[in-house]
C-alpha atoms as a PDB file:
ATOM      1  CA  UNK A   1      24.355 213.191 110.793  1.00  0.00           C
ATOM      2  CA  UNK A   2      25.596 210.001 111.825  1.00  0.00           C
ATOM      3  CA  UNK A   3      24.258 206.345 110.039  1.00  0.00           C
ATOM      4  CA  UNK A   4      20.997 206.028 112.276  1.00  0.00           C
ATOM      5  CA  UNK A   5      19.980 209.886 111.818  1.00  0.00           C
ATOM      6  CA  UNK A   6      20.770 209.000 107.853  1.00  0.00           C
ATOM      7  CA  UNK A   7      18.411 206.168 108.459  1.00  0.00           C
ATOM      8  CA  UNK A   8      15.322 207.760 109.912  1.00  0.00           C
ATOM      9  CA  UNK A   9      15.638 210.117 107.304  1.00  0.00           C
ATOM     10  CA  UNK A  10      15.711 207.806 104.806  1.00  0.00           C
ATOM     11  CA  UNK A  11      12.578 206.384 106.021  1.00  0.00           C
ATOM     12  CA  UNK A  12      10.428 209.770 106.489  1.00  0.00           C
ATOM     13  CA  UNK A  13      11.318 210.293 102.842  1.00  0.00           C
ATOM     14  CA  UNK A  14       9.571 207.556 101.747  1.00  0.00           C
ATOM     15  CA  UNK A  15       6.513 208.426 103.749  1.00  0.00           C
ATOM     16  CA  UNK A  16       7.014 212.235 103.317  1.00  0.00           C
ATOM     17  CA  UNK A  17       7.390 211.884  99.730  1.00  0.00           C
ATOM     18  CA  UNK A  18       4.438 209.261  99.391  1.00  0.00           C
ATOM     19  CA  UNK A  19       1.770 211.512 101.221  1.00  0.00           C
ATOM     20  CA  UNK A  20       3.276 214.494  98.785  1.00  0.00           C
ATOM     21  CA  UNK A  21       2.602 212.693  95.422  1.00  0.00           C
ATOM     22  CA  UNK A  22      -0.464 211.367  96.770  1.00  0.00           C
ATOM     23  CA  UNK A  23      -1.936 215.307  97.385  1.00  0.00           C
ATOM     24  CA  UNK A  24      -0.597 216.396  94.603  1.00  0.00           C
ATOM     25  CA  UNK A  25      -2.046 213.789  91.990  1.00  0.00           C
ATOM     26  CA  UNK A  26      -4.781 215.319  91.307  1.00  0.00           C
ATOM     27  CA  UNK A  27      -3.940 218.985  91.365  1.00  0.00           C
ATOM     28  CA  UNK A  28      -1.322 217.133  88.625  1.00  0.00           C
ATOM     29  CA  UNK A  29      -4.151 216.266  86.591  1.00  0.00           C
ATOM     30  CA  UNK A  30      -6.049 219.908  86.736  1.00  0.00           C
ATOM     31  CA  UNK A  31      -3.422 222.020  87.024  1.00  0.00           C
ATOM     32  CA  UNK A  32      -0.431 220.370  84.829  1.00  0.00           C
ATOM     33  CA  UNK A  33      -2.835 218.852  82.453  1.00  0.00           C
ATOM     34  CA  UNK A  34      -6.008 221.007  82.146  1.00  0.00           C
ATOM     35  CA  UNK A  35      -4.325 224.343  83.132  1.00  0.00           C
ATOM     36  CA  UNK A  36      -6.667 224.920  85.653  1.00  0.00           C
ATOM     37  CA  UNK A  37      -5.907 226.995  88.616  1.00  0.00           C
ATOM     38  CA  UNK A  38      -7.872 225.068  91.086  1.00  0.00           C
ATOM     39  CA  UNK A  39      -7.460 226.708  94.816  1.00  0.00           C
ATOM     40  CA  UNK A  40     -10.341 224.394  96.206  1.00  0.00           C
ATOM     41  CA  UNK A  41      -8.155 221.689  95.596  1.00  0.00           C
ATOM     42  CA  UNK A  42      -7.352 221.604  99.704  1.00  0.00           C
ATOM     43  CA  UNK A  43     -10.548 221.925 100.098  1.00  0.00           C
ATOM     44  CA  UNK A  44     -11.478 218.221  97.992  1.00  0.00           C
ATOM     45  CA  UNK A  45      -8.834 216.904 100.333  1.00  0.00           C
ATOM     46  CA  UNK A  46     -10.706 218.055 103.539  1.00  0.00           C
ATOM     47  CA  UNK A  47     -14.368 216.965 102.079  1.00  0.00           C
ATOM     48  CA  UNK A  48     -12.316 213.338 101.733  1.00  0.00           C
ATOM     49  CA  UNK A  49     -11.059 213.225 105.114  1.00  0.00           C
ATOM     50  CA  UNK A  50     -14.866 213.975 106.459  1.00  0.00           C
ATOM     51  CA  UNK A  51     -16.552 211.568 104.096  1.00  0.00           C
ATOM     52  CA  UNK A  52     -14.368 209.089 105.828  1.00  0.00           C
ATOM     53  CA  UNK A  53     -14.851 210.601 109.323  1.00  0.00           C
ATOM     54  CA  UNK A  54     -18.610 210.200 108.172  1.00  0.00           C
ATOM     55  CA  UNK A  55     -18.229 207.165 107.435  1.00  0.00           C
ATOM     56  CA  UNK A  56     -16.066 205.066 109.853  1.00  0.00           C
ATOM     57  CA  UNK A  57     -16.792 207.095 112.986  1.00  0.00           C
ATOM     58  CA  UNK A  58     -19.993 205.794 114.816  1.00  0.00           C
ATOM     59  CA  UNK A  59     -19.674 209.528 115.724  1.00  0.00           C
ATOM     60  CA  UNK A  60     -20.242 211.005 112.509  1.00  0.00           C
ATOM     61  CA  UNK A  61     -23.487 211.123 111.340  1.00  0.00           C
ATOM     62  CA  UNK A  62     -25.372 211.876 114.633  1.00  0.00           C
ATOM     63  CA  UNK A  63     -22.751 214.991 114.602  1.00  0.00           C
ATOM     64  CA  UNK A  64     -24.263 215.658 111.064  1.00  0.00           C
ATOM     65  CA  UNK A  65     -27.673 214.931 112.156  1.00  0.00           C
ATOM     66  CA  UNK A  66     -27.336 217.641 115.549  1.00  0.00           C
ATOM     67  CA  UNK A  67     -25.441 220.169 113.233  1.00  0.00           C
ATOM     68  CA  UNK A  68     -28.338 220.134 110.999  1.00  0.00           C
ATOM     69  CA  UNK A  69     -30.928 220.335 113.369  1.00  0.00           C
ATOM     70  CA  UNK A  70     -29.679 223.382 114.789  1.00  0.00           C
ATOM     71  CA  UNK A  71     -29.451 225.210 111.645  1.00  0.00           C
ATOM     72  CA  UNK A  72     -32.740 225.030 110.796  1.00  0.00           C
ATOM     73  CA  UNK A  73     -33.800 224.832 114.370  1.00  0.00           C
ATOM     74  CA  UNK A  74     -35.005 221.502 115.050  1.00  0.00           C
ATOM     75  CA  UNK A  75     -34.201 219.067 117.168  1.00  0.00           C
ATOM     76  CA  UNK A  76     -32.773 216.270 115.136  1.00  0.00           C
ATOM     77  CA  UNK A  77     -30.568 213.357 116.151  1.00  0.00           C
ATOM     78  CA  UNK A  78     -30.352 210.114 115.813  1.00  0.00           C
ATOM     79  CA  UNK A  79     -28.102 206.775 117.669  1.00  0.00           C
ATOM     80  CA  UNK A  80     -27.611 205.333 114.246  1.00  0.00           C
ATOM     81  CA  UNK A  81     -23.539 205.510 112.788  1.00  0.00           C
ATOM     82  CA  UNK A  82     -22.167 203.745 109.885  1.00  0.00           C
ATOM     83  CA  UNK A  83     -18.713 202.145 111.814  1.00  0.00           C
ATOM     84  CA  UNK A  84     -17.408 200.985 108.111  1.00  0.00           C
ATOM     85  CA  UNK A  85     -13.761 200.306 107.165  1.00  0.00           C
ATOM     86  CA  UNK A  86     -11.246 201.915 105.829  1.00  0.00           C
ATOM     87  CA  UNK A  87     -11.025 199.971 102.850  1.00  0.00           C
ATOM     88  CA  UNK A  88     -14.430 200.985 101.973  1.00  0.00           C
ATOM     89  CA  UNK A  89     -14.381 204.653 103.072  1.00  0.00           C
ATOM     90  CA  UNK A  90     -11.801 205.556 100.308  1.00  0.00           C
ATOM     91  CA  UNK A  91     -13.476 204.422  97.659  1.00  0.00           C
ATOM     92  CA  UNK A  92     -16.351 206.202  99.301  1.00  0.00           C
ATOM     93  CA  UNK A  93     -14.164 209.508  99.463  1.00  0.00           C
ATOM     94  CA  UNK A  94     -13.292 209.202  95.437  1.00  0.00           C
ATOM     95  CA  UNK A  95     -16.554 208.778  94.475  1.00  0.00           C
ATOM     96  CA  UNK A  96     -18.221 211.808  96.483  1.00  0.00           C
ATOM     97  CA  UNK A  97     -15.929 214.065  96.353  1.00  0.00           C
ATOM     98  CA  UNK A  98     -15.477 213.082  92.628  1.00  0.00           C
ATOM     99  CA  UNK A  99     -19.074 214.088  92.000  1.00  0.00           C
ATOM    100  CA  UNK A 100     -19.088 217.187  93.529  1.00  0.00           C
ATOM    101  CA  UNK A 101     -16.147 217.768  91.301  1.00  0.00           C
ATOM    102  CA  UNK A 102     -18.066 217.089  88.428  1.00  0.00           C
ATOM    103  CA  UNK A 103     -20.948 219.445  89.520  1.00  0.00           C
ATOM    104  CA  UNK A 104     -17.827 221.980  90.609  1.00  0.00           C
ATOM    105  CA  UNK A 105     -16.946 221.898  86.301  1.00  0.00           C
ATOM    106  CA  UNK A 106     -20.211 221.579  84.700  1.00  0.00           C
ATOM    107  CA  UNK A 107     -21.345 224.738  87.137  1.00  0.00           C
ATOM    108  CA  UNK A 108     -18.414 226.973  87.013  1.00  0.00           C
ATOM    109  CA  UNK A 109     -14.926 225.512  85.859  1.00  0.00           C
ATOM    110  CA  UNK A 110     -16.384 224.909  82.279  1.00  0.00           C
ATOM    111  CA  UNK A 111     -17.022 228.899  81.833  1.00  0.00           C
ATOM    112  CA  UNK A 112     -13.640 230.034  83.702  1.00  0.00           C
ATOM    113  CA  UNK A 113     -11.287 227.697  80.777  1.00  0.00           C
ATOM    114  CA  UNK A 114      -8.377 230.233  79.539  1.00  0.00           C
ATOM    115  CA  UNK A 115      -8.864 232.624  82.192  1.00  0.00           C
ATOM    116  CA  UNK A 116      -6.689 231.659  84.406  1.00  0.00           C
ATOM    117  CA  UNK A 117      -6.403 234.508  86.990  1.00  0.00           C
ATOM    118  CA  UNK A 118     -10.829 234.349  87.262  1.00  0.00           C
ATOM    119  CA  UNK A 119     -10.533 230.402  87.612  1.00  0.00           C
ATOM    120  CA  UNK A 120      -8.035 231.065  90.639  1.00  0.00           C
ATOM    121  CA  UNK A 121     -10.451 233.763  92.403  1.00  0.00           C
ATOM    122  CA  UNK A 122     -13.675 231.657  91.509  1.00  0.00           C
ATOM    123  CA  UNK A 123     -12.114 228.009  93.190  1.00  0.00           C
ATOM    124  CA  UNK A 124     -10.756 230.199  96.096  1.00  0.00           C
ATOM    125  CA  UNK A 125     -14.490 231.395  96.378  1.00  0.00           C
ATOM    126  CA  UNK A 126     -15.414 227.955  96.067  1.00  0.00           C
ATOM    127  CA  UNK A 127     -12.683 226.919  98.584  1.00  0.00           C
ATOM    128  CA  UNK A 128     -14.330 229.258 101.623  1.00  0.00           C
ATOM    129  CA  UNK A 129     -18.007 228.414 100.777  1.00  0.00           C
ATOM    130  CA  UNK A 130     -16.887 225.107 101.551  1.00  0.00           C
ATOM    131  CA  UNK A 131     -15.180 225.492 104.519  1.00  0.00           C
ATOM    132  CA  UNK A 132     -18.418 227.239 105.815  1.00  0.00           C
ATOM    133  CA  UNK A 133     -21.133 224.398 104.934  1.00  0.00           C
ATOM    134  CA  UNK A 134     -18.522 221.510 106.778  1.00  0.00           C
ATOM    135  CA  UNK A 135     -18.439 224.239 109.629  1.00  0.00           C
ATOM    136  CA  UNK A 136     -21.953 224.069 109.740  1.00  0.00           C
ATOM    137  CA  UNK A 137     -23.009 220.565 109.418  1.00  0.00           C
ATOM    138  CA  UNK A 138     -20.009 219.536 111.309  1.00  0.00           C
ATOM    139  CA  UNK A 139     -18.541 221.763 114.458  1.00  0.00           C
ATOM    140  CA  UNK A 140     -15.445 223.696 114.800  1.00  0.00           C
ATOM    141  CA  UNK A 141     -14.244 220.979 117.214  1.00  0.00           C
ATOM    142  CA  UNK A 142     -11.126 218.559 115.735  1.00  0.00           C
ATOM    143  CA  UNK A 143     -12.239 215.374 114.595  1.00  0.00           C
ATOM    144  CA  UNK A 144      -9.583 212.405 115.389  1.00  0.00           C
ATOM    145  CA  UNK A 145      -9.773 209.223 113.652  1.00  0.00           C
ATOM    146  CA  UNK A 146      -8.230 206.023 115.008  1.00  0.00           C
ATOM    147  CA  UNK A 147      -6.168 203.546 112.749  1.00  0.00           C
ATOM    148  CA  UNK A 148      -7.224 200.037 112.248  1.00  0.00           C
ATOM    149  CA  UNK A 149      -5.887 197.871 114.500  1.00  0.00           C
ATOM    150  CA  UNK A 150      -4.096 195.630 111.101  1.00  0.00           C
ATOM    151  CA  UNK A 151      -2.495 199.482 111.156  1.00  0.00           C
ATOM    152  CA  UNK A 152      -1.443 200.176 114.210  1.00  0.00           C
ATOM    153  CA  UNK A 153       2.172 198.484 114.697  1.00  0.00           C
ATOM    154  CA  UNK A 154       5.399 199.458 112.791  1.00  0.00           C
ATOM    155  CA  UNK A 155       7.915 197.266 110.788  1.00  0.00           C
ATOM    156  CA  UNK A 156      11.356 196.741 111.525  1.00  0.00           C
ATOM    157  CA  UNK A 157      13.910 197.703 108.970  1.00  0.00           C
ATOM    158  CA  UNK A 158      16.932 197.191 109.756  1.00  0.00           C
ATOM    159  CA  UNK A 159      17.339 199.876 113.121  1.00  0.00           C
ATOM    160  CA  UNK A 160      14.544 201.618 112.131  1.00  0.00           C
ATOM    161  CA  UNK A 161      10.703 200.883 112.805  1.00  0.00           C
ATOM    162  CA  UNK A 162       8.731 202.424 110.425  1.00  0.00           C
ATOM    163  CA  UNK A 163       4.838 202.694 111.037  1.00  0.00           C
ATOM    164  CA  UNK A 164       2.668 200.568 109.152  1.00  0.00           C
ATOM    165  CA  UNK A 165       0.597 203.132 108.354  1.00  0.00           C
ATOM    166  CA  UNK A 166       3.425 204.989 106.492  1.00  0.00           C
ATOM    167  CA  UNK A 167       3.566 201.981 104.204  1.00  0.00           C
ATOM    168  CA  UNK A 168      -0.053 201.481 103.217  1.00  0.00           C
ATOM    169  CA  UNK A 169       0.306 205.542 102.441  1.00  0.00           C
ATOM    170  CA  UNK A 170       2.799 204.245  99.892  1.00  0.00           C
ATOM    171  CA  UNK A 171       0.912 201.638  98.693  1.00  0.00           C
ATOM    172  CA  UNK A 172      -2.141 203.184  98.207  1.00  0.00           C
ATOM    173  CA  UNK A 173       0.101 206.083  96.476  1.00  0.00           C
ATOM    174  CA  UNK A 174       1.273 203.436  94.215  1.00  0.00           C
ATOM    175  CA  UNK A 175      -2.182 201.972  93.659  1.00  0.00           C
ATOM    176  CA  UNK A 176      -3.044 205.323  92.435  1.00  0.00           C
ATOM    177  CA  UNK A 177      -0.114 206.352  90.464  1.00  0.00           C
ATOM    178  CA  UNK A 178      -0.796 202.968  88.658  1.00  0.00           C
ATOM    179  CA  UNK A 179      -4.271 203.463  88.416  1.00  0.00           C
ATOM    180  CA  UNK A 180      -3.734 206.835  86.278  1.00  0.00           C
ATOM    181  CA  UNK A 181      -0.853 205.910  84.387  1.00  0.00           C
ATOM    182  CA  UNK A 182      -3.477 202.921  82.892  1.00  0.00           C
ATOM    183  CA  UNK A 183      -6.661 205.230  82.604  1.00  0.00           C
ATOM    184  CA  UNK A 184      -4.512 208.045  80.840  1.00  0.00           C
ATOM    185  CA  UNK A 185      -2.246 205.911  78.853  1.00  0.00           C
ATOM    186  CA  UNK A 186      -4.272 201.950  77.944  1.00  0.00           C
ATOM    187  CA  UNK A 187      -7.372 203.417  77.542  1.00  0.00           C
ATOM    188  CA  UNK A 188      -9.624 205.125  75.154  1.00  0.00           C
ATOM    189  CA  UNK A 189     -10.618 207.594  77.212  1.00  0.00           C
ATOM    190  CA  UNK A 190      -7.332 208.451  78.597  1.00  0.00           C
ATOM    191  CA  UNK A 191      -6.208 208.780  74.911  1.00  0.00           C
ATOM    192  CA  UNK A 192      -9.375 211.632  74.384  1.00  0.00           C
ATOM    193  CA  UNK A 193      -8.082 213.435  77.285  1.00  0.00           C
ATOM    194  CA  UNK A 194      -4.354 213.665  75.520  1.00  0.00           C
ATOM    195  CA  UNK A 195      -5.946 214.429  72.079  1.00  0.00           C
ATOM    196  CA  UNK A 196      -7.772 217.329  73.826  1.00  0.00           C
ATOM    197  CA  UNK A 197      -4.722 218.518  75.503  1.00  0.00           C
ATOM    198  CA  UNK A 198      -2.359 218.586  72.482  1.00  0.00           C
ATOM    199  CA  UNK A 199      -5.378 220.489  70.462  1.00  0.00           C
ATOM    200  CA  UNK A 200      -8.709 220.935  71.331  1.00  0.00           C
ATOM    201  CA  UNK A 201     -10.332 222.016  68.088  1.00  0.00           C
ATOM    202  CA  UNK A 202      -9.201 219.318  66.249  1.00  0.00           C
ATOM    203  CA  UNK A 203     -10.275 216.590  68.698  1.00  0.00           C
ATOM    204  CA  UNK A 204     -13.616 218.246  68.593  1.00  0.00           C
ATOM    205  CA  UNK A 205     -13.763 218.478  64.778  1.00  0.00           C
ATOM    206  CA  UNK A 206     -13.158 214.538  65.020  1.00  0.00           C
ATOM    207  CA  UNK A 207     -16.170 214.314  67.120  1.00  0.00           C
ATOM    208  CA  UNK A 208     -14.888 214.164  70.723  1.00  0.00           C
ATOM    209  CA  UNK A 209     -17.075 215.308  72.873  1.00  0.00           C
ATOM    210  CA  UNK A 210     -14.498 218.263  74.947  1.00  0.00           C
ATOM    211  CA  UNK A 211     -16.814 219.256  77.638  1.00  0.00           C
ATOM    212  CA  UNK A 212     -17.402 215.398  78.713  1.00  0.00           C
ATOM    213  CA  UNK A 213     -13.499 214.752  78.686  1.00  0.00           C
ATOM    214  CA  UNK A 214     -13.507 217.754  81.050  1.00  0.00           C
ATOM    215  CA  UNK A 215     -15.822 217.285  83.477  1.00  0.00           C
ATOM    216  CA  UNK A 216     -14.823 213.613  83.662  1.00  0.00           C
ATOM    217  CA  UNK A 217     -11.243 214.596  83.850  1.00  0.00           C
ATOM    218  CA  UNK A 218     -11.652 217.056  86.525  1.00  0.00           C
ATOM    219  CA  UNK A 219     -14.477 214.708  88.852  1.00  0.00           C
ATOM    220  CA  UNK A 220     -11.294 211.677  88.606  1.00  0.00           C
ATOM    221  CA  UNK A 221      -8.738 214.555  89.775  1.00  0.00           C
ATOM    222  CA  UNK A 222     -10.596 215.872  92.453  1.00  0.00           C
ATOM    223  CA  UNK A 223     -11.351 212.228  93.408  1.00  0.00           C
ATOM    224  CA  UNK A 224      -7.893 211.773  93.645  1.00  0.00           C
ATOM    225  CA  UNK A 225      -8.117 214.603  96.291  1.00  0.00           C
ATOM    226  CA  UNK A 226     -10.944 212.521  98.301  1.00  0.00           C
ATOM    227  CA  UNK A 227      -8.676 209.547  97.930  1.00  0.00           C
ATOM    228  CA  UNK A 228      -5.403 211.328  99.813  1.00  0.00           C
ATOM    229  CA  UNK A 229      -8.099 213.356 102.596  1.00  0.00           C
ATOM    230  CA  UNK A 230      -9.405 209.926 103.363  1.00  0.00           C
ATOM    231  CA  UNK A 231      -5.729 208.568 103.932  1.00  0.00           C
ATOM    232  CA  UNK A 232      -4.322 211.730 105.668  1.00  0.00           C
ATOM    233  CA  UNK A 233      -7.778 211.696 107.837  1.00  0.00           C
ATOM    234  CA  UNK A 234      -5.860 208.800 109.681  1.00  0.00           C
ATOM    235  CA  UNK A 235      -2.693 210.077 109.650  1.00  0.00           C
ATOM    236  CA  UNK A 236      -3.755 213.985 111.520  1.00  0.00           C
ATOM    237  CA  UNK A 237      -6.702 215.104 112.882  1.00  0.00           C
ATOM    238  CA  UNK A 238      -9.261 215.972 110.595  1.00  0.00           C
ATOM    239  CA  UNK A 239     -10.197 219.852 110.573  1.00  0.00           C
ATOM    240  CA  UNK A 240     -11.727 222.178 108.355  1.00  0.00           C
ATOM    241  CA  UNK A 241      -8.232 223.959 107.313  1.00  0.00           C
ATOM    242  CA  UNK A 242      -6.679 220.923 107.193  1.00  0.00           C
ATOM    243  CA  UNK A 243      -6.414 221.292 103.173  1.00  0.00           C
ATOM    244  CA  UNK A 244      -4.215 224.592 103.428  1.00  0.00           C
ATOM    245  CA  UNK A 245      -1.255 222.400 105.101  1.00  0.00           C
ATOM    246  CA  UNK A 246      -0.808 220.447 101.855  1.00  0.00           C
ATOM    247  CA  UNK A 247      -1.915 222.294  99.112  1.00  0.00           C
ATOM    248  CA  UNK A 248       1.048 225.034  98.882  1.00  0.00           C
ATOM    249  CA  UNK A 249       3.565 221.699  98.498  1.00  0.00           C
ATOM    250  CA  UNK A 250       1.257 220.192  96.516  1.00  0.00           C
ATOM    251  CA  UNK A 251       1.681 223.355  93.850  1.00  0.00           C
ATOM    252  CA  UNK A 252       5.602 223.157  94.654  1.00  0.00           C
ATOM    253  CA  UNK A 253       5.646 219.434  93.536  1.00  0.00           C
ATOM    254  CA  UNK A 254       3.711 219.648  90.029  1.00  0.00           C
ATOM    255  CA  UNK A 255       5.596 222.905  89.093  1.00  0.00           C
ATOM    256  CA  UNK A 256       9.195 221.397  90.135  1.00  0.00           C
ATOM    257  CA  UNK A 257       8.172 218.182  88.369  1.00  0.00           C
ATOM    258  CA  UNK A 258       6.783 219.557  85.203  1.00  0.00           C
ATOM    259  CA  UNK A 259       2.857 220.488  84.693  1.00  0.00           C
ATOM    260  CA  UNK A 260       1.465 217.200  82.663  1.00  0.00           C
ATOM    261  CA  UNK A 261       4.353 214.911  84.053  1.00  0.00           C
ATOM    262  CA  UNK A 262       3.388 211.815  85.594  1.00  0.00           C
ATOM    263  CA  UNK A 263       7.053 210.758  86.843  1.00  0.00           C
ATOM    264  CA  UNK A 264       7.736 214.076  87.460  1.00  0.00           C
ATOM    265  CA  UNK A 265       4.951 214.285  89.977  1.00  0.00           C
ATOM    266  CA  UNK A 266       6.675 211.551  91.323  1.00  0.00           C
ATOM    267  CA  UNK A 267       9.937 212.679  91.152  1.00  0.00           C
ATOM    268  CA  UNK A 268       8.949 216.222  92.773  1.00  0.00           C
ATOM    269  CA  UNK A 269       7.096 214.891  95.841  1.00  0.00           C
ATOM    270  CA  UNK A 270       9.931 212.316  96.131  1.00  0.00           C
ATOM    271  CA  UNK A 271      13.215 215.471  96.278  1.00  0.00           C
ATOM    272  CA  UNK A 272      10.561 217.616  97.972  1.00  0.00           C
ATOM    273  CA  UNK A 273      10.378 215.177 100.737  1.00  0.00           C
ATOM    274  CA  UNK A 274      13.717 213.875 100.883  1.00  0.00           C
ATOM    275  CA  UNK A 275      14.774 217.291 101.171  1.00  0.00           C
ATOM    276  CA  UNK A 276      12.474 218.024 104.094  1.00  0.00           C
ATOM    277  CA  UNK A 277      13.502 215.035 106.335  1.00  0.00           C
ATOM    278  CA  UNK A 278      16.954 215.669 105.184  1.00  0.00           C
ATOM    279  CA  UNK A 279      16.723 219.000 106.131  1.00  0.00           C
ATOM    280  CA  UNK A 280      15.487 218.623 109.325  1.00  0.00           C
ATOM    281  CA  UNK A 281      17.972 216.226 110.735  1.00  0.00           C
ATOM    282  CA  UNK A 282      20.558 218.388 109.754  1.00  0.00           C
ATOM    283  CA  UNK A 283      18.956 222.105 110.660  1.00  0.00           C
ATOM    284  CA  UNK A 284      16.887 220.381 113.552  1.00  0.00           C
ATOM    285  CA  UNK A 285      14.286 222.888 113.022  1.00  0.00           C
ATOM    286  CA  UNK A 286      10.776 221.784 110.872  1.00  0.00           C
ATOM    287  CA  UNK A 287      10.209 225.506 109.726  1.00  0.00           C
ATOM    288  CA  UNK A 288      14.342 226.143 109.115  1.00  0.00           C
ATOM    289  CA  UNK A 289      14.145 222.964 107.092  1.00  0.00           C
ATOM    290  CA  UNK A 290      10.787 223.855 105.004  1.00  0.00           C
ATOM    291  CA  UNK A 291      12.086 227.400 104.486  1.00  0.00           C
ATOM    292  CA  UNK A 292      15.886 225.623 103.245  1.00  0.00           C
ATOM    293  CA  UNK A 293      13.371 223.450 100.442  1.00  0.00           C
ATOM    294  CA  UNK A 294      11.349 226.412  99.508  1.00  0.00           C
ATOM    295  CA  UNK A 295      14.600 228.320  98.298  1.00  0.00           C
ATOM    296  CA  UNK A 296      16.176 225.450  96.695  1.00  0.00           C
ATOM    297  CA  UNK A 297      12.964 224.585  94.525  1.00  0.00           C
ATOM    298  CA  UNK A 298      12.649 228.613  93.731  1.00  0.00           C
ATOM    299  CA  UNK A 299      16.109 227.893  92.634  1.00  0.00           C
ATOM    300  CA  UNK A 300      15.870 225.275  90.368  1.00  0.00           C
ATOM    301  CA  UNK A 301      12.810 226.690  89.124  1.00  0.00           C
ATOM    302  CA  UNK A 302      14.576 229.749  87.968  1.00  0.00           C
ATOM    303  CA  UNK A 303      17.279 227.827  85.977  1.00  0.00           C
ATOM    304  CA  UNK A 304      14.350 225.334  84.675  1.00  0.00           C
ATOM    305  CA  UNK A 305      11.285 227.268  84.797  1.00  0.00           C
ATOM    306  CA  UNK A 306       9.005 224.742  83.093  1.00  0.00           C
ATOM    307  CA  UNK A 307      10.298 221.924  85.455  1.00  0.00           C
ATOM    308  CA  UNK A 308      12.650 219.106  85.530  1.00  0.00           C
ATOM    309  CA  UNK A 309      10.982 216.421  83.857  1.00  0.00           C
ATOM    310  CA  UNK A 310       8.828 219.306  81.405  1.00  0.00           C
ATOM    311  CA  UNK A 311       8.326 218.097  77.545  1.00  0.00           C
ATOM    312  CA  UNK A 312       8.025 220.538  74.610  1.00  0.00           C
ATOM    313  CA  UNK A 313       5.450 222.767  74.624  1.00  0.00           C
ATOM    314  CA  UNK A 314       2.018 221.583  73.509  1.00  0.00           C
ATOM    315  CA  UNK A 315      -0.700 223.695  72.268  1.00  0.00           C
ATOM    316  CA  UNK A 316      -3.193 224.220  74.590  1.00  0.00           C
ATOM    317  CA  UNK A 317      -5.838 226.465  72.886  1.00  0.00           C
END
């Protein structure tokens, strides 16, 4: 791999390791934090990239509008789309999908906590009724979404252009990473949430309210989700299995990092990713270099089962 290759690798890192942390933030938040085995969570990052298809494609909601008509057999549609921006589509996608989280926990997740194996059946359930309704009200057919045109160039450094695209990815990653670290950490709230994870009964004997910290906690994860769907909306095509591309790396980069662990969310999307583009250059194969990661994190898994950045054990009862 000569300096250039080293290069371009170097830069698909960054991106690769951005869009990683960025997926798995929130699965972070309900699987390293509130130990819950959420399968949907693909499925929060699809309903994110078609809340923004919704609402930046003049397309959208006369597609919505048709859909709907023909399921209940009318002829609906309508000339009227929204044609917003980006910037106000992702808040959009957080908020949304963030309240059908919250409907998600106070409906199911709540009576599923310390069951484990029926949390993982019941989100997968969840996860294909889903799919199913954004069938319906939207098509089979792909959806592609076009970049803003502030977007749509690259930036030199040094021989290699990266897209600009790649580096809003990693700023809005950054934006988010900084938004939890100050929600979880400098706020009241955020301190609830940790009392409840280090023991439950006692935060509730000092009059925290656990089922609220829940529900809230889960809605901002699976907004997270919204958040990353809306971003990689713009960065693939949006599709209804679009979720299932991210969601098996996004389970490889909490567990490598260390369920609860902040940095090590970072720090797991960022070797994950380094080690794909790495990989690649080097094996010149995508699925060769996937396959390569995959045994190396099983690896260090095995020697460091609770992950590489993993504290003590808390009580989670």
């Amino acid at each position: 791999m000569n300096v250039s290759d080293f290069e371009s690798a170097l830069s698909n890192s960054l991106s690769l390791g951005s869009i990683l942390i960025l997926t798995a933030l929130g699965l972070a938040i309900t699987f390293g934090v509130m130990r819950v085995i959420n399968m949907a969570h693909g499925e929060m990052l699809m309903l994110g990239a078609y809340t923004s298809f919704l609402l930046e494609d003049p397309r959208g909601l006369p597609t919505l509008v048709a859909n709907l008509g023909r399921l209940f057999k009318q002829d609906w549609h309508t000339e009227f789309g929204f044609h917003l921006s980006l910037a106000c589509a992702i808040p959009a996608s957080f908020l949304l999908v963030g309240a059908f989280g919250y409907l998600l926990e106070i409906g199911l997740i709540r009576f599923l906590y310390g069951r484990p194996l029926d949390t993982l059946l019941a989100t997968w359930g969840v996860g294909l009724i889903v799919q199913q309704l954004v069938l319906l009200s939207f098509g089979t057919d792909l959806k592609p979404m076009s970049l803003p045109d502030a977007l749509q160039g690259h930036v030199a450094v040094g021989s290699v252009a990266i897209p600009s695209y790649r580096i809003f990815i990693l700023g809005i990653t950054a934006l988010s990473l900084l938004i939890v670290y100050l929600w979880f950490f400098k706020t009241s709230f955020g301190l609830k949430i940790r009392a409840v994870v280090q023991n439950r009964q006692m935060a509730s004997a000092m009059g925290i309210s656990t089922r609220r910290v829940d529900s809230l906690t889960f809605a901002f994860a699976t907004g997270l989700a919204g958040v990353a769907g809306s971003v990689l909306g713009h960065l693939y095509t949006v599709k209804v299995d679009m979720g299932a591309s991210y969601i098996v790396e996004a389970f490889m980069v909490v567990i490598l990092g260390g369920m609860g662990q902040l940095t090590g969310t970072v720090a797991g999307g960022g070797v994950i990713g380094a080690g794909n583009s790495v990989a690649e250059k080097v094996l010149g194969n995508t699925q060769m270099a996937k396959f390569a990661v995959l045994v190396i994190v099983i690896a260090v898994i095995m020697i460091r089962p609770s992950g590489i950045f993993a504290s003590k054990e808390r009580n989670y009862e």
